[in-house]
C-alpha atoms as a PDB file:
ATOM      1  CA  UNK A   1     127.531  93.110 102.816  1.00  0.00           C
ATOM      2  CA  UNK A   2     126.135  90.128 101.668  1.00  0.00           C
ATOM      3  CA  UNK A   3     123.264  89.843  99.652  1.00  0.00           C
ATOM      4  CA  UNK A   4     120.791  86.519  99.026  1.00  0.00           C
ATOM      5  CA  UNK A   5     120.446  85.150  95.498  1.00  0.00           C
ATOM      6  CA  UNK A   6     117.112  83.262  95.125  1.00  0.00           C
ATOM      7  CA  UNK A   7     118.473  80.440  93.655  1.00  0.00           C
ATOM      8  CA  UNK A   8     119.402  77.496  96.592  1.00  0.00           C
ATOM      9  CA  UNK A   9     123.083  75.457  95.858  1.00  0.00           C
ATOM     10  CA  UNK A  10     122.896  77.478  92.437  1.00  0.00           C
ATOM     11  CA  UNK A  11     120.454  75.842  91.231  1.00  0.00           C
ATOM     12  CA  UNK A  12     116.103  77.029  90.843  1.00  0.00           C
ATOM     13  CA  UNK A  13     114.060  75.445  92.805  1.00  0.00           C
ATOM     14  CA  UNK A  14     111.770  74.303  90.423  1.00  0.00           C
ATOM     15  CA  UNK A  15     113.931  71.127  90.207  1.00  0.00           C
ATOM     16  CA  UNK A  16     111.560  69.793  93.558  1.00  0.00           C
ATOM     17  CA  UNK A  17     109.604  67.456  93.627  1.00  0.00           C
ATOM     18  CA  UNK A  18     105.980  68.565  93.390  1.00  0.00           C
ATOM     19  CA  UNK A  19     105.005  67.276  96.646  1.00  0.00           C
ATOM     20  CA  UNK A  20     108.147  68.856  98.122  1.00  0.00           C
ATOM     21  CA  UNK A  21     107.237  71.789  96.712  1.00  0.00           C
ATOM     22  CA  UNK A  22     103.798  71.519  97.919  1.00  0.00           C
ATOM     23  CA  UNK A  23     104.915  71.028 100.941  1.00  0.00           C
ATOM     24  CA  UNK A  24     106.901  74.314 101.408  1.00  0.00           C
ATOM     25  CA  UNK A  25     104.091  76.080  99.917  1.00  0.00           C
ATOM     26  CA  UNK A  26     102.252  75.448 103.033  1.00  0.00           C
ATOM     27  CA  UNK A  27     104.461  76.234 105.263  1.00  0.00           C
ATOM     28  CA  UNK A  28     105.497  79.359 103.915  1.00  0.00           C
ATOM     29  CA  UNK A  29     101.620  79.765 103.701  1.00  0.00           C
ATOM     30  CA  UNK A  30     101.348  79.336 107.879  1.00  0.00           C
ATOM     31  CA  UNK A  31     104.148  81.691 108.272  1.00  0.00           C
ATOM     32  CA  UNK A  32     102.675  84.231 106.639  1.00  0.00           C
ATOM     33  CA  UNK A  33      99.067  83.573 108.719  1.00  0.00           C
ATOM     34  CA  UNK A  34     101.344  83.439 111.508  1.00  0.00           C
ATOM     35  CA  UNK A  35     103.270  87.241 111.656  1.00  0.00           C
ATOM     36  CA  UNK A  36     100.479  88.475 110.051  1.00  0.00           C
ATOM     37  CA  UNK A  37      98.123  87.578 112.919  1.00  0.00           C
ATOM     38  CA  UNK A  38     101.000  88.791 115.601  1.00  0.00           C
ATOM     39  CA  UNK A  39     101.211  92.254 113.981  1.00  0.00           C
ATOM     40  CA  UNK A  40      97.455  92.662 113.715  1.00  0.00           C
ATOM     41  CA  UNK A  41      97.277  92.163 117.373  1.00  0.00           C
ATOM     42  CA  UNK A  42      99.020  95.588 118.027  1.00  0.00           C
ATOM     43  CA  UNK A  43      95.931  97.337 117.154  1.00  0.00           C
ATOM     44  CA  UNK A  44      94.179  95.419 120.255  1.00  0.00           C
ATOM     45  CA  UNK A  45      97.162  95.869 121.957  1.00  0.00           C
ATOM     46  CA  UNK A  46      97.470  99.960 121.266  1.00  0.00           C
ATOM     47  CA  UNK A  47      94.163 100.748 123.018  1.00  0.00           C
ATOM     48  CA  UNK A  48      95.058  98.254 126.048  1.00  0.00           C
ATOM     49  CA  UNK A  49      98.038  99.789 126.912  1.00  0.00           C
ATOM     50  CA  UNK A  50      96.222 103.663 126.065  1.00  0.00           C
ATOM     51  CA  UNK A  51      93.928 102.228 128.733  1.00  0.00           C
ATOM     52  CA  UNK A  52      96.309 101.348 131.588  1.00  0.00           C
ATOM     53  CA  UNK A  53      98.826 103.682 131.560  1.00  0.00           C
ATOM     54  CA  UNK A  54      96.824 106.660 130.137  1.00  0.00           C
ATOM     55  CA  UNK A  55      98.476 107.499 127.541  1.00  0.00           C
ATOM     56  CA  UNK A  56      98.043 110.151 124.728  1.00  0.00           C
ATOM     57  CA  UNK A  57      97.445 108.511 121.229  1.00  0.00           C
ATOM     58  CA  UNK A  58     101.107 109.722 119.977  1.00  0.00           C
ATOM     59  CA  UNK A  59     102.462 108.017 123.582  1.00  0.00           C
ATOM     60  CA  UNK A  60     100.427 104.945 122.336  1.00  0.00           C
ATOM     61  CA  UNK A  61     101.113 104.801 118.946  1.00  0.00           C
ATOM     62  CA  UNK A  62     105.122 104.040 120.059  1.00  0.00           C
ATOM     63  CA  UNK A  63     103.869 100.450 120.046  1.00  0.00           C
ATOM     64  CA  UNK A  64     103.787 100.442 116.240  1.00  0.00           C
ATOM     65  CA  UNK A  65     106.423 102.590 116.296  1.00  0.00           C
ATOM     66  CA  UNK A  66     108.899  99.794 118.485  1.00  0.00           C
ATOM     67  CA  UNK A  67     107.602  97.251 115.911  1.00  0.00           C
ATOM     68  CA  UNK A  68     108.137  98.505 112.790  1.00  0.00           C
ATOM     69  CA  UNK A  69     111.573 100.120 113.725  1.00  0.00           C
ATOM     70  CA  UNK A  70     112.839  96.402 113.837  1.00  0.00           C
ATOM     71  CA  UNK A  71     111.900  95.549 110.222  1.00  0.00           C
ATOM     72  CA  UNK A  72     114.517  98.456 109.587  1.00  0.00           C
ATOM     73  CA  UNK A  73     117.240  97.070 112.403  1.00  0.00           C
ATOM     74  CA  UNK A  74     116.745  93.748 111.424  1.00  0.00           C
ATOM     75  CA  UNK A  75     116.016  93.036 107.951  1.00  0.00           C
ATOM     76  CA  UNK A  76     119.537  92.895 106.173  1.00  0.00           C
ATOM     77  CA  UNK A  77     121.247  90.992 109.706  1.00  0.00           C
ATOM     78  CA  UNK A  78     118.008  88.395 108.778  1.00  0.00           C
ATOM     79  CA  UNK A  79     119.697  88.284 105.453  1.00  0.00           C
ATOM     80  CA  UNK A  80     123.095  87.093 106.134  1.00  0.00           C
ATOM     81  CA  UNK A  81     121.568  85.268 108.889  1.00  0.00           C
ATOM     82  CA  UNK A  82     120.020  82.942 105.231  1.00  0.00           C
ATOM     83  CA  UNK A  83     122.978  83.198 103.922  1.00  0.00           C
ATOM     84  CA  UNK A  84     124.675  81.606 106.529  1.00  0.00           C
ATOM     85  CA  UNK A  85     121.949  78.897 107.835  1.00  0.00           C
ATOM     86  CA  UNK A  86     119.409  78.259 105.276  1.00  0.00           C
ATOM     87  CA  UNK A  87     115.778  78.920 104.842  1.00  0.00           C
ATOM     88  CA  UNK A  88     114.340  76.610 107.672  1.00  0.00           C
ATOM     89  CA  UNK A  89     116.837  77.461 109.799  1.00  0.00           C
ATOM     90  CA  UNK A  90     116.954  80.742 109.836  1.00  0.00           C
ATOM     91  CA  UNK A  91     112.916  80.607 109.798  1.00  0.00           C
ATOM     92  CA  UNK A  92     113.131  78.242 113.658  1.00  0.00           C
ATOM     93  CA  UNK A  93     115.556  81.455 114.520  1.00  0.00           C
ATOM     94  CA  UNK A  94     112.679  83.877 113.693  1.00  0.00           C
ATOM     95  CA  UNK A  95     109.964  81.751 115.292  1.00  0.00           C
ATOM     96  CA  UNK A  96     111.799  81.052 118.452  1.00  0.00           C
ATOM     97  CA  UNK A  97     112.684  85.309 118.247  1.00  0.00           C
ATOM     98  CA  UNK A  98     108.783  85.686 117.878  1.00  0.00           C
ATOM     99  CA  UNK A  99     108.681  83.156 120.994  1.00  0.00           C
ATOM    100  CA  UNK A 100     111.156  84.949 123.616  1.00  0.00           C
ATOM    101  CA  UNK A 101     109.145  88.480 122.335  1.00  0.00           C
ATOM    102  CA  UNK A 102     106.165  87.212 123.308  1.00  0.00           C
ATOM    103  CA  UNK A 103     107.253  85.597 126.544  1.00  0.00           C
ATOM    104  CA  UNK A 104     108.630  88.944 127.863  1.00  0.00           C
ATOM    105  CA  UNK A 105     105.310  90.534 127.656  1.00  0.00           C
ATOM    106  CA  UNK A 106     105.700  88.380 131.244  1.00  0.00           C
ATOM    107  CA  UNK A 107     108.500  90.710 133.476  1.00  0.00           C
ATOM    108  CA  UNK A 108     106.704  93.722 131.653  1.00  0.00           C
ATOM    109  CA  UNK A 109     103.630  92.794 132.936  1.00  0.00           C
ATOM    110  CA  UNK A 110     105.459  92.335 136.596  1.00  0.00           C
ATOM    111  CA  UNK A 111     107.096  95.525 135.936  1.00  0.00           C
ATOM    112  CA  UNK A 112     104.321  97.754 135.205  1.00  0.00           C
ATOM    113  CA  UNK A 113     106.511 100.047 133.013  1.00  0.00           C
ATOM    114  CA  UNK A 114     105.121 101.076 129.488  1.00  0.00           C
ATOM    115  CA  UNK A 115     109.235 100.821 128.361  1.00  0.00           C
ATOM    116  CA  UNK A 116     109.238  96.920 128.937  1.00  0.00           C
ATOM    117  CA  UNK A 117     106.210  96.419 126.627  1.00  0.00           C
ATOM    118  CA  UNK A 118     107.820  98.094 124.303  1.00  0.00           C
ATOM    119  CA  UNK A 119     110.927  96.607 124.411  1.00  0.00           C
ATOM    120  CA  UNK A 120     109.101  92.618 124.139  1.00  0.00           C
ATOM    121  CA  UNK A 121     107.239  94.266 121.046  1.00  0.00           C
ATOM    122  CA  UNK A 122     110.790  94.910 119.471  1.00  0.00           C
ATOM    123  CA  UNK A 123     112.437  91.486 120.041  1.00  0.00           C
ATOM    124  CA  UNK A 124     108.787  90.126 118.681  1.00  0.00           C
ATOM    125  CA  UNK A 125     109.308  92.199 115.978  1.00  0.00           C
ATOM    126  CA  UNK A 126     112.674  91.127 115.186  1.00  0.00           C
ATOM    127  CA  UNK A 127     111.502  87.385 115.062  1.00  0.00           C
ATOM    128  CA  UNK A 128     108.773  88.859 112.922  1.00  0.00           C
ATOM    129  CA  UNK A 129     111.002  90.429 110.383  1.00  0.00           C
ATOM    130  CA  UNK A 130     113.212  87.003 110.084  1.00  0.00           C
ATOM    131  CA  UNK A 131     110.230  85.032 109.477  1.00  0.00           C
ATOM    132  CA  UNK A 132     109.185  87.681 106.522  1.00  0.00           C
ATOM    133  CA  UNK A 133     112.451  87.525 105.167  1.00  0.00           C
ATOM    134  CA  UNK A 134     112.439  83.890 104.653  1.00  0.00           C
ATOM    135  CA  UNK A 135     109.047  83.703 103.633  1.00  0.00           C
ATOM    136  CA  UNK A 136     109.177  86.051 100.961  1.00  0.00           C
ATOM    137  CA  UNK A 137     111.938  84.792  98.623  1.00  0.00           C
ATOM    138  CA  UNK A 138     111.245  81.230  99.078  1.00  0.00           C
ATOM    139  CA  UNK A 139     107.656  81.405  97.985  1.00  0.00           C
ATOM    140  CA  UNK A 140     109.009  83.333  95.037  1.00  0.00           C
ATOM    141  CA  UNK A 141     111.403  80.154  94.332  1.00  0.00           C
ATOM    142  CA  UNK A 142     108.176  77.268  94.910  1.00  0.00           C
ATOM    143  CA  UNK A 143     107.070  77.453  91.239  1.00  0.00           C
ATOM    144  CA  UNK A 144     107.487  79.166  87.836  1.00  0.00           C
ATOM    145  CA  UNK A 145     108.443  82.927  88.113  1.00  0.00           C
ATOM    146  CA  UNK A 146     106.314  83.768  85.357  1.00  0.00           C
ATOM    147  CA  UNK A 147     103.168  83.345  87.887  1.00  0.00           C
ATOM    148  CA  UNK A 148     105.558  84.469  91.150  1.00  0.00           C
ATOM    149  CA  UNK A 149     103.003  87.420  91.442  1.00  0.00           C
ATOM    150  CA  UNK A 150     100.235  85.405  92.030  1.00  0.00           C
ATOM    151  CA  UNK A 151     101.467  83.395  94.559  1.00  0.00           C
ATOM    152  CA  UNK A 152     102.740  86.263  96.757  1.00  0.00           C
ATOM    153  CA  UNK A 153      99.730  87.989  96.433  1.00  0.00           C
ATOM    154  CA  UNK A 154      97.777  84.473  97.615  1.00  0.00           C
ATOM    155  CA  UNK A 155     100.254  84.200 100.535  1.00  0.00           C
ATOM    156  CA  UNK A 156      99.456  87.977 101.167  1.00  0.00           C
ATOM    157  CA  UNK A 157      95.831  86.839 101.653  1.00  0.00           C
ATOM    158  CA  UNK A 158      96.715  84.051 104.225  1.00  0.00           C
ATOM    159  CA  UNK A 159      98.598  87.595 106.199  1.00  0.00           C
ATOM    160  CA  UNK A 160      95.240  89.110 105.807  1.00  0.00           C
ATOM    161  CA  UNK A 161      93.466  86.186 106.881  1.00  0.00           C
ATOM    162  CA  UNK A 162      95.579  85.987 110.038  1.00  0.00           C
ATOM    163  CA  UNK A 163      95.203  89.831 110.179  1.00  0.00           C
ATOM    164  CA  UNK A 164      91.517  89.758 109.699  1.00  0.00           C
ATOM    165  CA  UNK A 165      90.914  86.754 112.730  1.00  0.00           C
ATOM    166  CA  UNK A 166      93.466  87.914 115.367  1.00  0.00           C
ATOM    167  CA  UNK A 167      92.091  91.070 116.615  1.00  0.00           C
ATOM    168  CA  UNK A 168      89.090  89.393 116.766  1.00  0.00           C
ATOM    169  CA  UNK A 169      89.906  86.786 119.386  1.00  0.00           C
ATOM    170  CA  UNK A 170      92.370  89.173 120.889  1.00  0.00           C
ATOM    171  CA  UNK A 171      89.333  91.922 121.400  1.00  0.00           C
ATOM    172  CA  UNK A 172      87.711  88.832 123.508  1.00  0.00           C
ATOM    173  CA  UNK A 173      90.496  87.985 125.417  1.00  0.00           C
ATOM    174  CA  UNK A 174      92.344  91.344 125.714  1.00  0.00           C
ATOM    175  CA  UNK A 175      89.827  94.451 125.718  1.00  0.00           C
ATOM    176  CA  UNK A 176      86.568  92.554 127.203  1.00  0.00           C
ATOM    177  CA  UNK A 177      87.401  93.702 130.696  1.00  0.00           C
ATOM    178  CA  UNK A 178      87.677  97.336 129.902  1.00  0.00           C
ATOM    179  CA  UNK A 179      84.890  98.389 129.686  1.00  0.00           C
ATOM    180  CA  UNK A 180      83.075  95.991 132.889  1.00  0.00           C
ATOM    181  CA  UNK A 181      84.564  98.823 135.521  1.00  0.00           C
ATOM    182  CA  UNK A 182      84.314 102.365 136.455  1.00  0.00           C
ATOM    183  CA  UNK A 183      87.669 103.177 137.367  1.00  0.00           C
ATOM    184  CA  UNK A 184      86.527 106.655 138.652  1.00  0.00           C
ATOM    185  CA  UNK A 185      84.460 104.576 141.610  1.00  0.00           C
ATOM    186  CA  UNK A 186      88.142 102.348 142.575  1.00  0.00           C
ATOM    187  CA  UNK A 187      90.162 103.752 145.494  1.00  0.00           C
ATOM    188  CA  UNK A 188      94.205 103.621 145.083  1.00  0.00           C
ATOM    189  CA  UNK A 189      94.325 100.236 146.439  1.00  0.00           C
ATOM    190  CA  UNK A 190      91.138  99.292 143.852  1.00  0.00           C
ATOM    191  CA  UNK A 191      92.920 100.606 141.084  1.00  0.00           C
ATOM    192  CA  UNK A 192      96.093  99.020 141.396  1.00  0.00           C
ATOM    193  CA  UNK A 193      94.951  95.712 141.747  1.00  0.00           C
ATOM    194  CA  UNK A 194      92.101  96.109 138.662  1.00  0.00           C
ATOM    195  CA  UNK A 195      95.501  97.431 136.414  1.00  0.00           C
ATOM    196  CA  UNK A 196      97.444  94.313 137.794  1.00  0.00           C
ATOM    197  CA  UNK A 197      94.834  91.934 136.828  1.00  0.00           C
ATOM    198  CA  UNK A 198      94.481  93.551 133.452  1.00  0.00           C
ATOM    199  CA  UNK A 199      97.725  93.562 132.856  1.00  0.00           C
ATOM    200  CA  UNK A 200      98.014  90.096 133.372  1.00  0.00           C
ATOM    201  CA  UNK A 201      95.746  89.594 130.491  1.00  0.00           C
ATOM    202  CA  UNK A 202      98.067  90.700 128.056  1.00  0.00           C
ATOM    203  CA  UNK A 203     101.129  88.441 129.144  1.00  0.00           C
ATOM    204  CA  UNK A 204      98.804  85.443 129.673  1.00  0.00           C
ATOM    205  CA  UNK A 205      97.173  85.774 125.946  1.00  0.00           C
ATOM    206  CA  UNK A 206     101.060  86.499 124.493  1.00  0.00           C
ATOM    207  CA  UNK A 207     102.510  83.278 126.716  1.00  0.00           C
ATOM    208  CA  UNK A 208      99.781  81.496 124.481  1.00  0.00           C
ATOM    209  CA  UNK A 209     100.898  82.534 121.592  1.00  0.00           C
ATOM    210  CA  UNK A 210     104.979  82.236 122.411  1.00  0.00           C
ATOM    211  CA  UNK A 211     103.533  78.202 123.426  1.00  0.00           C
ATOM    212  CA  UNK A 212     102.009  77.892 119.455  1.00  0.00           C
ATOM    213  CA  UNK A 213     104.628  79.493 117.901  1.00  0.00           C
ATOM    214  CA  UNK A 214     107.555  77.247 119.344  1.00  0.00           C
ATOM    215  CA  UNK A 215     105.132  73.937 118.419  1.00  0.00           C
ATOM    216  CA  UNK A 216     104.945  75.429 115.103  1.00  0.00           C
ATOM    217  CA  UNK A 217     109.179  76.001 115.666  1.00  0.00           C
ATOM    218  CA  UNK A 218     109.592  72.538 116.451  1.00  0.00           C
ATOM    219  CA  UNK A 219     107.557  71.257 112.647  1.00  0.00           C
ATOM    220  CA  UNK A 220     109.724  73.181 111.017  1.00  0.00           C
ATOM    221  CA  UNK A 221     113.120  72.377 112.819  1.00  0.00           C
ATOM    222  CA  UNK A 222     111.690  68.875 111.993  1.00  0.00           C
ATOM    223  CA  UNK A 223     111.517  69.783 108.364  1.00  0.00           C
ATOM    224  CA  UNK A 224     114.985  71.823 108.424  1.00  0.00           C
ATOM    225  CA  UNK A 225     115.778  69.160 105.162  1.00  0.00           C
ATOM    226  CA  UNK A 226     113.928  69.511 102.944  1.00  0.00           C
ATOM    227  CA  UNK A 227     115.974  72.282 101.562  1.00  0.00           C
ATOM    228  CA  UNK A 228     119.647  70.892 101.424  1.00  0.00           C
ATOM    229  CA  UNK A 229     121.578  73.634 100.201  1.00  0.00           C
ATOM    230  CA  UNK A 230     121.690  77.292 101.562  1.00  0.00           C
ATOM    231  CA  UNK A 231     120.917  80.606  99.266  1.00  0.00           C
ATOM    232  CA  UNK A 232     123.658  81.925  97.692  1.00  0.00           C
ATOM    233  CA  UNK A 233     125.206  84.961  99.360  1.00  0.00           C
ATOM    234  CA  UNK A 234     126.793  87.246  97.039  1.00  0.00           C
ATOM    235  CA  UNK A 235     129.137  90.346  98.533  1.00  0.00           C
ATOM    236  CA  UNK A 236     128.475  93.830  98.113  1.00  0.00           C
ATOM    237  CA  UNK A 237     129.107  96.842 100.759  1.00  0.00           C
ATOM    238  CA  UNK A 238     125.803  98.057 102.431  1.00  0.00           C
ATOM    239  CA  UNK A 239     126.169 101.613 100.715  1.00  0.00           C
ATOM    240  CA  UNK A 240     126.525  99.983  97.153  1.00  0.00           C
ATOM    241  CA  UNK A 241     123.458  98.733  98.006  1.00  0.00           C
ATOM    242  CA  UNK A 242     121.393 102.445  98.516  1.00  0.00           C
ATOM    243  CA  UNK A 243     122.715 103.454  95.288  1.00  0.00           C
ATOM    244  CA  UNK A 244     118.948 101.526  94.179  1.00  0.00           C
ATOM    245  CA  UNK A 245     117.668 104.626  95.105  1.00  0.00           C
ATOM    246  CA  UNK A 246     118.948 106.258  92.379  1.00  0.00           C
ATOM    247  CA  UNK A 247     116.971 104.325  90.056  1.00  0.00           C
ATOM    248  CA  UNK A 248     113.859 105.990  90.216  1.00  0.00           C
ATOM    249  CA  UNK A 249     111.072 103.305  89.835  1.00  0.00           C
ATOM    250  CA  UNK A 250     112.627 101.350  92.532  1.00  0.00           C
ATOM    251  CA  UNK A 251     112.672 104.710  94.659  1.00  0.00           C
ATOM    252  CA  UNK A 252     109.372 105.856  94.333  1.00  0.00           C
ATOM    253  CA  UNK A 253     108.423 102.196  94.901  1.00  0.00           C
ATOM    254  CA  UNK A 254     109.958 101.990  98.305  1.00  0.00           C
ATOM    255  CA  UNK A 255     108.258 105.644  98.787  1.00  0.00           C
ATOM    256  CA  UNK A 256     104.912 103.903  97.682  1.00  0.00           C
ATOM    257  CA  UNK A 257     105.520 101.456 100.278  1.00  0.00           C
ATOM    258  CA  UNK A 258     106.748 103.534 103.223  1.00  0.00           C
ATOM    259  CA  UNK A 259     103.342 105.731 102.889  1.00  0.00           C
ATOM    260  CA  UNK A 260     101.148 102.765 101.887  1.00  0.00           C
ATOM    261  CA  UNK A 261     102.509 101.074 105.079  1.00  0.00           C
ATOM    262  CA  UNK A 262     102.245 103.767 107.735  1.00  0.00           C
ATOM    263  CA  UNK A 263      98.619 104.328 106.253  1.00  0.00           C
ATOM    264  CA  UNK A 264      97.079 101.167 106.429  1.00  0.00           C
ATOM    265  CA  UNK A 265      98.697 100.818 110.422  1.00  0.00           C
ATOM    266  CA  UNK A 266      97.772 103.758 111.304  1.00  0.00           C
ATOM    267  CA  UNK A 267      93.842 103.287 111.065  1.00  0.00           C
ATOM    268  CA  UNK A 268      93.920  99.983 112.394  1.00  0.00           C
ATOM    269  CA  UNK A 269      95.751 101.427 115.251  1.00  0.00           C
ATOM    270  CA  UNK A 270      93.435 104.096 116.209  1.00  0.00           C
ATOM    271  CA  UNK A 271      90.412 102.296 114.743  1.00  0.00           C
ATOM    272  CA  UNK A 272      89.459 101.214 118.280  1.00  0.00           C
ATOM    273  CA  UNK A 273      89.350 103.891 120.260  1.00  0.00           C
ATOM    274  CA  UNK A 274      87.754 106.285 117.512  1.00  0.00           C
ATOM    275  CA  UNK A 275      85.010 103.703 117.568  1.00  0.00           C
ATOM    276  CA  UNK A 276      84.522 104.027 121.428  1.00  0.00           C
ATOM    277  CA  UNK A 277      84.333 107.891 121.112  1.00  0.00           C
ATOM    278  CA  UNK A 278      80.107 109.399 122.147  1.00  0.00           C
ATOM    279  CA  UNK A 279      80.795 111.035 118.906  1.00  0.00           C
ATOM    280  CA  UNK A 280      81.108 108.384 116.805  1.00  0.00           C
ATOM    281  CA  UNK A 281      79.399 104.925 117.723  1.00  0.00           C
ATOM    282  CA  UNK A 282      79.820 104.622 120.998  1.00  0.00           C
ATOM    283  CA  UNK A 283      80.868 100.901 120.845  1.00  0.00           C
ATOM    284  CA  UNK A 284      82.398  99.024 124.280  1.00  0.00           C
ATOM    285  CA  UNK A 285      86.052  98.412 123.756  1.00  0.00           C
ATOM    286  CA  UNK A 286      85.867  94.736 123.236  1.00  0.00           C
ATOM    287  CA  UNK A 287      82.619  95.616 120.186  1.00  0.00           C
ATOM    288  CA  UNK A 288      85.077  98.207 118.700  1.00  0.00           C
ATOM    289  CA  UNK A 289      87.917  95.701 118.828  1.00  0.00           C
ATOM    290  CA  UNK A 290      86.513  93.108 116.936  1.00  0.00           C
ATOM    291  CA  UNK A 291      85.469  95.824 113.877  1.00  0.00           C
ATOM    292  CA  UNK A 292      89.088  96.077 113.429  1.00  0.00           C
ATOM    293  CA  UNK A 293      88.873  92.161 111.865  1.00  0.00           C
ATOM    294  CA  UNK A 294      86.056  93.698 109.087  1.00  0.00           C
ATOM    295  CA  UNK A 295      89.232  96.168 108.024  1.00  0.00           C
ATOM    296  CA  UNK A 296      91.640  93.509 107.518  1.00  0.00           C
ATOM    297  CA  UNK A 297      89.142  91.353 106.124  1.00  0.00           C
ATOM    298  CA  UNK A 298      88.611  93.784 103.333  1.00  0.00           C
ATOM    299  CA  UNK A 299      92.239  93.590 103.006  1.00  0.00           C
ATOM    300  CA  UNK A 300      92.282  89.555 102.644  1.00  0.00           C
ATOM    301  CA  UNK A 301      89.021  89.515 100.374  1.00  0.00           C
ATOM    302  CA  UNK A 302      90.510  92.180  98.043  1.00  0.00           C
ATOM    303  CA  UNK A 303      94.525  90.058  98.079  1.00  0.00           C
ATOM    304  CA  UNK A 304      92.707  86.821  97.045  1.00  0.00           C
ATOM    305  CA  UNK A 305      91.059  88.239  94.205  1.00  0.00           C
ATOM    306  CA  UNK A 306      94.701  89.905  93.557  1.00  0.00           C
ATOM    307  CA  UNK A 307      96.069  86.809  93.272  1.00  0.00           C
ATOM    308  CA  UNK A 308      93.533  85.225  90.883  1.00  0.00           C
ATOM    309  CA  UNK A 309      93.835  88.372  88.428  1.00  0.00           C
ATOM    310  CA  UNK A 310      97.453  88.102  88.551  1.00  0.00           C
ATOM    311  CA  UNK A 311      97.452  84.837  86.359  1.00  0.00           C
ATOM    312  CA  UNK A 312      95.774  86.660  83.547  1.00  0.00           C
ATOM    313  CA  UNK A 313      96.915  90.345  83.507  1.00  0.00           C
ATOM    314  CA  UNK A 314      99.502  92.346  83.961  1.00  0.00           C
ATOM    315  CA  UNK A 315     100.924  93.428  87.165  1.00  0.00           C
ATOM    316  CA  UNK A 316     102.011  96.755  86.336  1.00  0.00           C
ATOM    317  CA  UNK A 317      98.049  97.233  84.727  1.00  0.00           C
ATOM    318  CA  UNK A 318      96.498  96.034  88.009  1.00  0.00           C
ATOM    319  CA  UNK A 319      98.804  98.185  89.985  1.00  0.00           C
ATOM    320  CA  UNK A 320      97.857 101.623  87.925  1.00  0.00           C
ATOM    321  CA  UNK A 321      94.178 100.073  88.181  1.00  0.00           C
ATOM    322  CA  UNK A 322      94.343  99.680  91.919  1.00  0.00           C
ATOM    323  CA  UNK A 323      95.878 102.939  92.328  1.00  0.00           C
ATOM    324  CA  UNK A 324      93.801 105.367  90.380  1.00  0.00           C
END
């Protein structure tokens, strides 16, 4: 199995020019706005789809579960796919991935079958996970690696900022119908037609997005040069590769990570709908939605300030002092 070197031709990429480098800084900046606004949306999308197909919240909740599981199907098969093609090239893969996923939110719409949305969440997903796979290790490359921290943790903050603004627009243009009919009041016929219509919400707001993301495809296709030389791609079998586990910093690390993760998704999954509940604050859907952004946003605020405390101490100290 192969596996990337960050070094591209052999050689570090601090050998750019500085407005090359500059450059690829922002654009490995928008990527990470970009997924991070896409999987933010799933927690405007969970209580949508709740909605019209009455689900339970574990039913539900199989929307994160379809995304996520293609960060574990996809992730080393986005690695070779570097390997093979380059950074930028691999990256138009992802983002025209991220563009198809999106675009079949349109026969699941037609379909009306909770199965097809989660199948154009997956193959989103997987365009998602290429994109993150390029992104991280060439940021990491873009400067000295003595401050490599810092810049992650500033590109985390563009994520957060994409996390913090999408559920925001997406509560406008995805949950502000929900709450503007009784559904107990429709007949069959009523019913059918109201679901249709919001349904149709979903797969015009994603055709948006699939329309952005392949403009965005086409800059960097554009761009595909600026980076000559392909990563390295050294060999080792994919079992070798699990004997990391056995090192225990790096295991409990991933364990960190794996709980950390299904945390922070899980409560801005079910954020909306607790926020609806009489018992709670009784918000209207599209209200409750757009609370969601002042959860990621305390995610952004608190990754910006990461990043600027990363040039002067430690990142093992800040890690023990964000964790006790």
């Amino acid at each position: 199995m192969a596996m990337i070197d960050t070094t591209v031709g052999g050689t570090d990429t601090s050998s750019l020019a500085t407005a090359k480098v500059q450059r690829l800084s922002l654009f490995v900046f928008a990527l990470f706005f970009i997924f991070g606004s896409l999987t933010s949306l799933n927690d405007i999308l969970v209580p949508k789809l709740k909605s019209l197909f009455d689900l339970s919240y574990t039913e539900a909740m199989l929307v994160q579960s379809a995304f996520f599981f293609a960060y574990f199907v996809a992730s080393i098969p986005a690695g070779l796919l570097i390997a093979r093609i380059g950074y930028m090239k691999a990256a138009v893969v992802g983002l025209l991935t991220m563009a198809a996923g999106c675009l079949l939110f349109i026969p699941a719409t037609s379909s009306a079958l909770f199965p097809t949305f989660l199948g154009a969440l997956f193959i989103l997903a997987v365009g998602v996970t290429t994109v993150q796979v390029v992104a991280n290790p060439l940021l990491s490359l873009l400067g000295p690696s003595s401050t490599a921290h810092s810049r992650l943790t500033l590109a985390q903050g563009f994520n957060s900022l994409g996390t913090t603004v999408a559920p925001y627009i997406g509560a406008i243009l995805i949950l502000g119908a929900l709450n503007a009919v009784d559904t107990s009041t429709l007949s069959s016929s009523e019913l059918a037609a109201f679901l249709a219509e919001e349904a149709s919400v979903i797969s015009t707001t994603y055709a948006g997005i699939a329309l952005i993301i392949c403009l965005v495809a086409l800059v960097v296709w554009l761009q595909r040069n600026q980076l000559k030389s392909s990563p390295k791609a050294e060999s080792h079998n994919f079992l070798s590769t699990l004997d990391l586990l056995k090192q225990p910093r790096f295991a409990l690390g991933a364990a960190c990570i794996f709980l950390y993760v299904g945390a922070e998704v899980s409560i801005g999954s079910l954020m909306t709908d607790y926020l609806t509940l009489p018992t709670t604050m009784n918000l209207a859907p599209e209200l409750a939605g757009k609370h969601v952004a002042y959860y990621w946003g305390g995610a952004m605020v608190g990754r910006f300030i990461g990043s600027a405390l990363l040039r002067r101490f430690s990142p093992g100290k800040l890690l023990a002092f964000a964790a006790t």
